[in-house]
Protein backbone atom coordinates (compact mmCIF):
# COMPACT_ATOMS: atom_id res chain seq x y z
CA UNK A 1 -14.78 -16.29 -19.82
CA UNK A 2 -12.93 -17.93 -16.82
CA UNK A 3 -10.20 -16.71 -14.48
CA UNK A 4 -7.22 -17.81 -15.92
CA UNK A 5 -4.35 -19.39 -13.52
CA UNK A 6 -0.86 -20.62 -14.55
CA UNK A 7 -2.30 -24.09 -13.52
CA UNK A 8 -5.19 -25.70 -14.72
CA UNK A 9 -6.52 -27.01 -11.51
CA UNK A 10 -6.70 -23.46 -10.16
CA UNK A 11 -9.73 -22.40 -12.81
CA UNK A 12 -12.72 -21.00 -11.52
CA UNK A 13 -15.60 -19.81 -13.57
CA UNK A 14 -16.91 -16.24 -13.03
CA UNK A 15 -19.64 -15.27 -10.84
CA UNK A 16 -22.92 -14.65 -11.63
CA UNK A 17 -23.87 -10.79 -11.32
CA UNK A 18 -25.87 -9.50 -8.43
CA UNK A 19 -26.23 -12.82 -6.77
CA UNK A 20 -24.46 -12.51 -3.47
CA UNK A 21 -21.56 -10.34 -1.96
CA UNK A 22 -18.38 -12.05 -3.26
CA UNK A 23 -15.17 -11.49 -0.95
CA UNK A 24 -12.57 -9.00 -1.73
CA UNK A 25 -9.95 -9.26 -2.29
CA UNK A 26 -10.89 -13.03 -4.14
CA UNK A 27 -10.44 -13.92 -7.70
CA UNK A 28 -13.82 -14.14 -8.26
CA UNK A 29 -14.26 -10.30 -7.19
CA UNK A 30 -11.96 -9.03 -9.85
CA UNK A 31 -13.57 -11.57 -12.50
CA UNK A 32 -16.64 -9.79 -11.93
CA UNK A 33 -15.11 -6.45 -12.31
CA UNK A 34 -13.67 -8.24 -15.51
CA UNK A 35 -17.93 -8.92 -16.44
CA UNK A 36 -18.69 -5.29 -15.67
CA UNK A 37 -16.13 -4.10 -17.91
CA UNK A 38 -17.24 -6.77 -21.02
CA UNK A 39 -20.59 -5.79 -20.52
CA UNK A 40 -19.47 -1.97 -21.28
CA UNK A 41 -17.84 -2.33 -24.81
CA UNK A 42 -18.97 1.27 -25.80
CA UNK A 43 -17.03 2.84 -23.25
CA UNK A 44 -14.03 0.93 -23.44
CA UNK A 45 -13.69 1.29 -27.29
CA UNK A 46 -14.32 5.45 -26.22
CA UNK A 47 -11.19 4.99 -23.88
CA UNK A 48 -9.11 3.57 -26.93
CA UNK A 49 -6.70 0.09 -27.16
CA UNK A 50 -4.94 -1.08 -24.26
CA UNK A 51 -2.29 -3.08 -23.73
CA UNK A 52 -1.29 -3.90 -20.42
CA UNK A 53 -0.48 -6.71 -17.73
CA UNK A 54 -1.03 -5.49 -14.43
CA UNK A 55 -0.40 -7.18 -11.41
CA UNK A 56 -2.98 -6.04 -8.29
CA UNK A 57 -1.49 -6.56 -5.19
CA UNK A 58 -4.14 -6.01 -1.94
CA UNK A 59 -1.56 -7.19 1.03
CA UNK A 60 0.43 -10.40 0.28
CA UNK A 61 -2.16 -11.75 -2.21
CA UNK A 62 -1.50 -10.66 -6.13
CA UNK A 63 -3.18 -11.18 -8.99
CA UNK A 64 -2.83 -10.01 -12.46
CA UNK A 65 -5.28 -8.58 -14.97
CA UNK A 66 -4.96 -8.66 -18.67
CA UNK A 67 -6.54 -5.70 -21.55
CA UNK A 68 -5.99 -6.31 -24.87
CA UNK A 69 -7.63 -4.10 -27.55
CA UNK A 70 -10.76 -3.16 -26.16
CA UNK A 71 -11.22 -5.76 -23.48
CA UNK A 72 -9.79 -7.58 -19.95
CA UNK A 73 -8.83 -10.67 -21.26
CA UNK A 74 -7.60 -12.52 -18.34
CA UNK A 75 -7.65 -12.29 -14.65
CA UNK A 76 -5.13 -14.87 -12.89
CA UNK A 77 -3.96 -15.64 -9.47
CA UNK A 78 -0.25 -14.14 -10.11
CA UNK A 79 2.83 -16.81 -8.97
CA UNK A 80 6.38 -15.74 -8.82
CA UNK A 81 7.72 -15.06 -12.06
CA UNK A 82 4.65 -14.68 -13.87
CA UNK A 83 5.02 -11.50 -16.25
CA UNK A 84 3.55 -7.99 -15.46
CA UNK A 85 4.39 -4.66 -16.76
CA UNK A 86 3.86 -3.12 -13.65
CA UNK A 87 2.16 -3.72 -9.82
CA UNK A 88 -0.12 -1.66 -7.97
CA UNK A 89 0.20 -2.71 -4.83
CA UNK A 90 -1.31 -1.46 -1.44
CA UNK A 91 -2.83 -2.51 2.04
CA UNK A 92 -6.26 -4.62 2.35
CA UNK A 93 -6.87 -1.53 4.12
CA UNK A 94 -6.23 0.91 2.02
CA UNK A 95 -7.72 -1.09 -0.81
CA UNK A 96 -11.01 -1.30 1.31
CA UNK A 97 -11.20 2.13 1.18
CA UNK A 98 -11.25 2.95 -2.42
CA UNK A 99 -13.85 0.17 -3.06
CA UNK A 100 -15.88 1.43 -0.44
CA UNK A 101 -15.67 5.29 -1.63
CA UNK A 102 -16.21 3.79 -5.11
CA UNK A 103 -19.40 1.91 -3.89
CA UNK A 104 -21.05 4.99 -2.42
CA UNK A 105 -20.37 7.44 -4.86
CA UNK A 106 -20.57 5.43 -7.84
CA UNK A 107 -16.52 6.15 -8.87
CA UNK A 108 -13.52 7.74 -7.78
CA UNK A 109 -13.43 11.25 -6.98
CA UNK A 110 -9.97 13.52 -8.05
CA UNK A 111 -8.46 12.73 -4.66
CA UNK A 112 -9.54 8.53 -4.97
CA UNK A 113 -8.29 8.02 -8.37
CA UNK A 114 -5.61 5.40 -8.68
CA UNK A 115 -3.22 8.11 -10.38
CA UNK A 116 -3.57 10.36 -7.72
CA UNK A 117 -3.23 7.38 -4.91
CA UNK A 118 0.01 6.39 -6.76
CA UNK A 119 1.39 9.87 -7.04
CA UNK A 120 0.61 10.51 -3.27
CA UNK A 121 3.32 7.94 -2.50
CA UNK A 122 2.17 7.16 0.90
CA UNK A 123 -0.60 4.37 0.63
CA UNK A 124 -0.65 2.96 -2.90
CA UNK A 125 2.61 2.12 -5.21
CA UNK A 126 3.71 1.44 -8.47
CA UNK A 127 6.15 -0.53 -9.50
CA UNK A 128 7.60 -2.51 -12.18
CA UNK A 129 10.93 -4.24 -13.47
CA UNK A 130 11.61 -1.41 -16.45
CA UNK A 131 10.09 2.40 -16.85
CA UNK A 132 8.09 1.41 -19.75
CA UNK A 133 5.96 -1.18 -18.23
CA UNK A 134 5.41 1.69 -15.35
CA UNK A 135 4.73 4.21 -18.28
CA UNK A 136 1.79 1.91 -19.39
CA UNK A 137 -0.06 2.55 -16.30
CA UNK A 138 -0.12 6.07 -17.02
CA UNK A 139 -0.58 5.40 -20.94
CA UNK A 140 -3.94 3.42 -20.04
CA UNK A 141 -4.71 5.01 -16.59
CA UNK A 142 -8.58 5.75 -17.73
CA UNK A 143 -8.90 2.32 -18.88
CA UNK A 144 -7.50 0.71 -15.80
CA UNK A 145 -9.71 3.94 -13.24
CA UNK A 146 -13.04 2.43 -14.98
CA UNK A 147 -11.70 -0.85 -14.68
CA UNK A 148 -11.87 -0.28 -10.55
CA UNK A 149 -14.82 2.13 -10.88
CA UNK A 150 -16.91 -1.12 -11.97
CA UNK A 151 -16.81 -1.77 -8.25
CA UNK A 152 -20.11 0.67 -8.21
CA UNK A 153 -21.44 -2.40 -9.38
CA UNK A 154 -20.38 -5.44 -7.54
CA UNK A 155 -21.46 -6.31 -4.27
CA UNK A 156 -18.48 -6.69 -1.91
CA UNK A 157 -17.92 -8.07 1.92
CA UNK A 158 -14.49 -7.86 3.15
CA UNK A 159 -12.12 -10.44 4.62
């Protein structure tokens, strides 16, 4: 499957896995995670139909990330005005950190998770344009934590 963009000429195809350290936070990086979590249909189909459109903000860069039913079905470079239920949004920084933890230990622990990041209100947010596209990050929060926790699994330099 390829990363999906609003415009044509922005298509890339997805990485191959294991092959280098790809750059976070890049397309390609989150495509990958998009590969970890296709090759893992078991587990997703354990964690139950999602439905979501979330944008991933790391800094001033975005990009949004598609489940439907069982699977990510798109990961985009997100432009103004394209639709998301809701944005998680924090630093490069802070971001580094929770790929980092996620790379040693192999996932998040209790105090790493993206729920608890968000509810901490300090480095990582949550936002969104009406409460029930916010409400589906909470609806689908174990889809989207082993979503990220696939970072165990791809090898990652920073900017």
């Amino acid at each position: 499957m390829q990363v999906t963009s609003v415009q044509e000429h922005e298509r890339v195809a997805p990485p191959e896995p294991g092959t280098e350290p790809l750059l976070f936070p890049s397309s390609e990086w989150f495509e990958a995670l998009a590969s970890v979590a296709r090759s893992q249909p078991e587990r997703y189909r354990r964690l139950g139909a999602t439905e979501i459109r979330i944008g991933i903000d790391v800094g001033d860069s975005g990009w949004r990330v598609v489940f439907e039913d069982y699977e990510v079905t798109e990961v985009a470079v997100r432009h103004p005005g394209m639709a998301v239920d809701c944005t998680l949004s924090a630093s490069p920084e802070d971001w580094r950190e929770l790929v980092e933890h996620i790379r040693e230990r192999g996932s998040a622990d209790p105090t790493h998770t993206l729920n608890s990041l968000v509810l901490s209100g300090t480095r990582f947010t949550l936002s969104g344009e009406d409460q029930l596209g916010v409400d589906r990050f909470y609806r689908f929060n174990a889809t989207l934590q082993a979503f990220i926790d696939g970072a165990k699994d791809v090898l990652t330099r920073f900017a």
